[in-house]
C-alpha atoms as a PDB file:
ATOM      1  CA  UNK A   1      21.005 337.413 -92.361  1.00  0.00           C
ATOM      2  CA  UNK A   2      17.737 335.756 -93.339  1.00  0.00           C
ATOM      3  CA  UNK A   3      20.033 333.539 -96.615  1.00  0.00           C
ATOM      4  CA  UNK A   4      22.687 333.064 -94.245  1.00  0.00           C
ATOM      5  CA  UNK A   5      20.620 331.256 -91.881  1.00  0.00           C
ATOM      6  CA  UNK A   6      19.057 329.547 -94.921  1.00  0.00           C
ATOM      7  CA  UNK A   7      22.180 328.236 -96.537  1.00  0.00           C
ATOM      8  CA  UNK A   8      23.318 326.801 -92.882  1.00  0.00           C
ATOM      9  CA  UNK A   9      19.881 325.132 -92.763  1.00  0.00           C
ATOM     10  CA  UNK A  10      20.402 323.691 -96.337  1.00  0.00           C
ATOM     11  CA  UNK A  11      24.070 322.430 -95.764  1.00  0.00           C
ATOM     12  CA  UNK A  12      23.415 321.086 -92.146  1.00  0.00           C
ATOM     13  CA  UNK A  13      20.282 319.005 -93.701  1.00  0.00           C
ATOM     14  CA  UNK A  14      22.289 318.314 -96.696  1.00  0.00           C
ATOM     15  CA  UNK A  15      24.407 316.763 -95.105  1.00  0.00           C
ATOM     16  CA  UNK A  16      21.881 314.144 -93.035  1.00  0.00           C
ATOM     17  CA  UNK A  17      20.317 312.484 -96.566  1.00  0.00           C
ATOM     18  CA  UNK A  18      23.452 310.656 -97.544  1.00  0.00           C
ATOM     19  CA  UNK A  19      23.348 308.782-100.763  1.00  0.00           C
ATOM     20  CA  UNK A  20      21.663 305.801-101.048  1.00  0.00           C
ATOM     21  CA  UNK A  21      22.678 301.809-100.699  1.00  0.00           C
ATOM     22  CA  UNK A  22      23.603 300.961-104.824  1.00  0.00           C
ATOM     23  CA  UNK A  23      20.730 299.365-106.540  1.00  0.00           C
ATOM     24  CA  UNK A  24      22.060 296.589-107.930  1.00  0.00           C
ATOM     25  CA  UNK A  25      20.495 294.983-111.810  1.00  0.00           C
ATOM     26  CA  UNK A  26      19.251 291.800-112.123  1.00  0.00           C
ATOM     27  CA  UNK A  27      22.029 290.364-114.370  1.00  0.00           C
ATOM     28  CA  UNK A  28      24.773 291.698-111.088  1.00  0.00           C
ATOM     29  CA  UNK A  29      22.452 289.864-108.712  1.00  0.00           C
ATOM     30  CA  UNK A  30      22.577 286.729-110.721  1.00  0.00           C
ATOM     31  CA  UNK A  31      26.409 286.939-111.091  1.00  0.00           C
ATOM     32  CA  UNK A  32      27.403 287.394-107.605  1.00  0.00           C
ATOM     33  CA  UNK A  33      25.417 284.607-105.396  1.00  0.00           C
ATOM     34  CA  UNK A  34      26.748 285.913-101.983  1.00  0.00           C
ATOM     35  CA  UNK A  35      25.409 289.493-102.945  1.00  0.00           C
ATOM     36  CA  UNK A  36      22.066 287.867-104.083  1.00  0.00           C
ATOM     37  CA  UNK A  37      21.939 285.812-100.695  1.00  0.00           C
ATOM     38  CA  UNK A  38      22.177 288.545 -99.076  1.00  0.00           C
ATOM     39  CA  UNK A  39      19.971 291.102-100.221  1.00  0.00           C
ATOM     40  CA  UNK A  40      17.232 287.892-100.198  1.00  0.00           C
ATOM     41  CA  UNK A  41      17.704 287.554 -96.698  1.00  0.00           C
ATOM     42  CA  UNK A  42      17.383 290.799 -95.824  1.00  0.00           C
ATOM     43  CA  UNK A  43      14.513 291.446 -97.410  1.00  0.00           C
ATOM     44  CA  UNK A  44      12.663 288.583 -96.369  1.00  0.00           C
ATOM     45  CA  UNK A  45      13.723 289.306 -92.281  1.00  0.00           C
ATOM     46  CA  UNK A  46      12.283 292.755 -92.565  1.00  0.00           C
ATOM     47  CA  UNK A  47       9.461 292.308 -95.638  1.00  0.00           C
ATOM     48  CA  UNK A  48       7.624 295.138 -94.308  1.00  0.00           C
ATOM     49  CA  UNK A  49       9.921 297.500 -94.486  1.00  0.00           C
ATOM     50  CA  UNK A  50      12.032 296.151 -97.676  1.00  0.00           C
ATOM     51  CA  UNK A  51       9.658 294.381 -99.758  1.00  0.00           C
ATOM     52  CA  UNK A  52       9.039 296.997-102.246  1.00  0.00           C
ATOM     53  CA  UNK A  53      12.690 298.857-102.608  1.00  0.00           C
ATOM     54  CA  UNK A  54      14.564 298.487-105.850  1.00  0.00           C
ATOM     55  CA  UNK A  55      17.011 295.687-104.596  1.00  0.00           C
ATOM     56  CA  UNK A  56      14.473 293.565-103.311  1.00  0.00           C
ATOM     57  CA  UNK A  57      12.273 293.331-106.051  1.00  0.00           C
ATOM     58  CA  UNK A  58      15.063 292.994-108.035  1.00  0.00           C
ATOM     59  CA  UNK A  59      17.066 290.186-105.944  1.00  0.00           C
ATOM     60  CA  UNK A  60      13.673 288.226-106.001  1.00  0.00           C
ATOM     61  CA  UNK A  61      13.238 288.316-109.753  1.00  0.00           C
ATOM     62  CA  UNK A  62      17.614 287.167-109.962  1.00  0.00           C
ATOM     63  CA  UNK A  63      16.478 284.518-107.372  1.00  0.00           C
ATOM     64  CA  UNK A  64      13.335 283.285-109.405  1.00  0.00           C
ATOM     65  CA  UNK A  65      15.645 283.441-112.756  1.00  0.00           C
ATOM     66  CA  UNK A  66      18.806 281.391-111.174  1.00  0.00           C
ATOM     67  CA  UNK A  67      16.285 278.717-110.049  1.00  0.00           C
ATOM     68  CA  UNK A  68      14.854 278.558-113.503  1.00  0.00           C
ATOM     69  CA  UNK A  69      18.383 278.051-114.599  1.00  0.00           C
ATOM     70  CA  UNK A  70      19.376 275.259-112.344  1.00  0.00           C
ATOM     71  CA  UNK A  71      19.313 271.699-113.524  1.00  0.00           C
ATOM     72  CA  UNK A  72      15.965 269.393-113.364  1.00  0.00           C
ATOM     73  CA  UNK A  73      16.416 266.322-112.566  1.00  0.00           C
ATOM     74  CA  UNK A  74      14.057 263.533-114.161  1.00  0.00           C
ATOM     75  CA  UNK A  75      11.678 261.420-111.990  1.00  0.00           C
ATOM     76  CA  UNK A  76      13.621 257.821-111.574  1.00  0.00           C
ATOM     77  CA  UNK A  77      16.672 259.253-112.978  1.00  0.00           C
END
């Protein structure tokens, strides 16, 4: 009686602790600009909360590497 109370436990609980949001690379981040927007916005609304998951940290180093990548332009140019 004692496992079958267990295993109802297990399978009830199992069943709260979905899986989790996809974590997405760097290199996806960069490639899709709406995604990248945003995960960056949602992180910085709740920082708090956000700042150190996966996606975060990972949107803001995409976000730091696209704006290396965009064009300079020259002073007077």
């Amino acid at each position: 009686m004692k496992h079958l109370l267990l295993g109802i436990v297990m399978l009830t609980l199992s069943g709260c602790f979905g899986r989790g949001d996809k974590i997405y690379t760097v290199d996806e981040l960069m490639a899709d600009e709406a995604l990248l927007a945003k995960i960056t916005s949602e992180c910085r609304n709740n920082p708090g909360a956000l700042r150190q998951t996966p996606n975060c940290q990972n949107a803001e180093a995409a976000d730091w590497r696209v704006r290396l990548q965009l064009p300079r332009k020259s002073p007077g140019g």
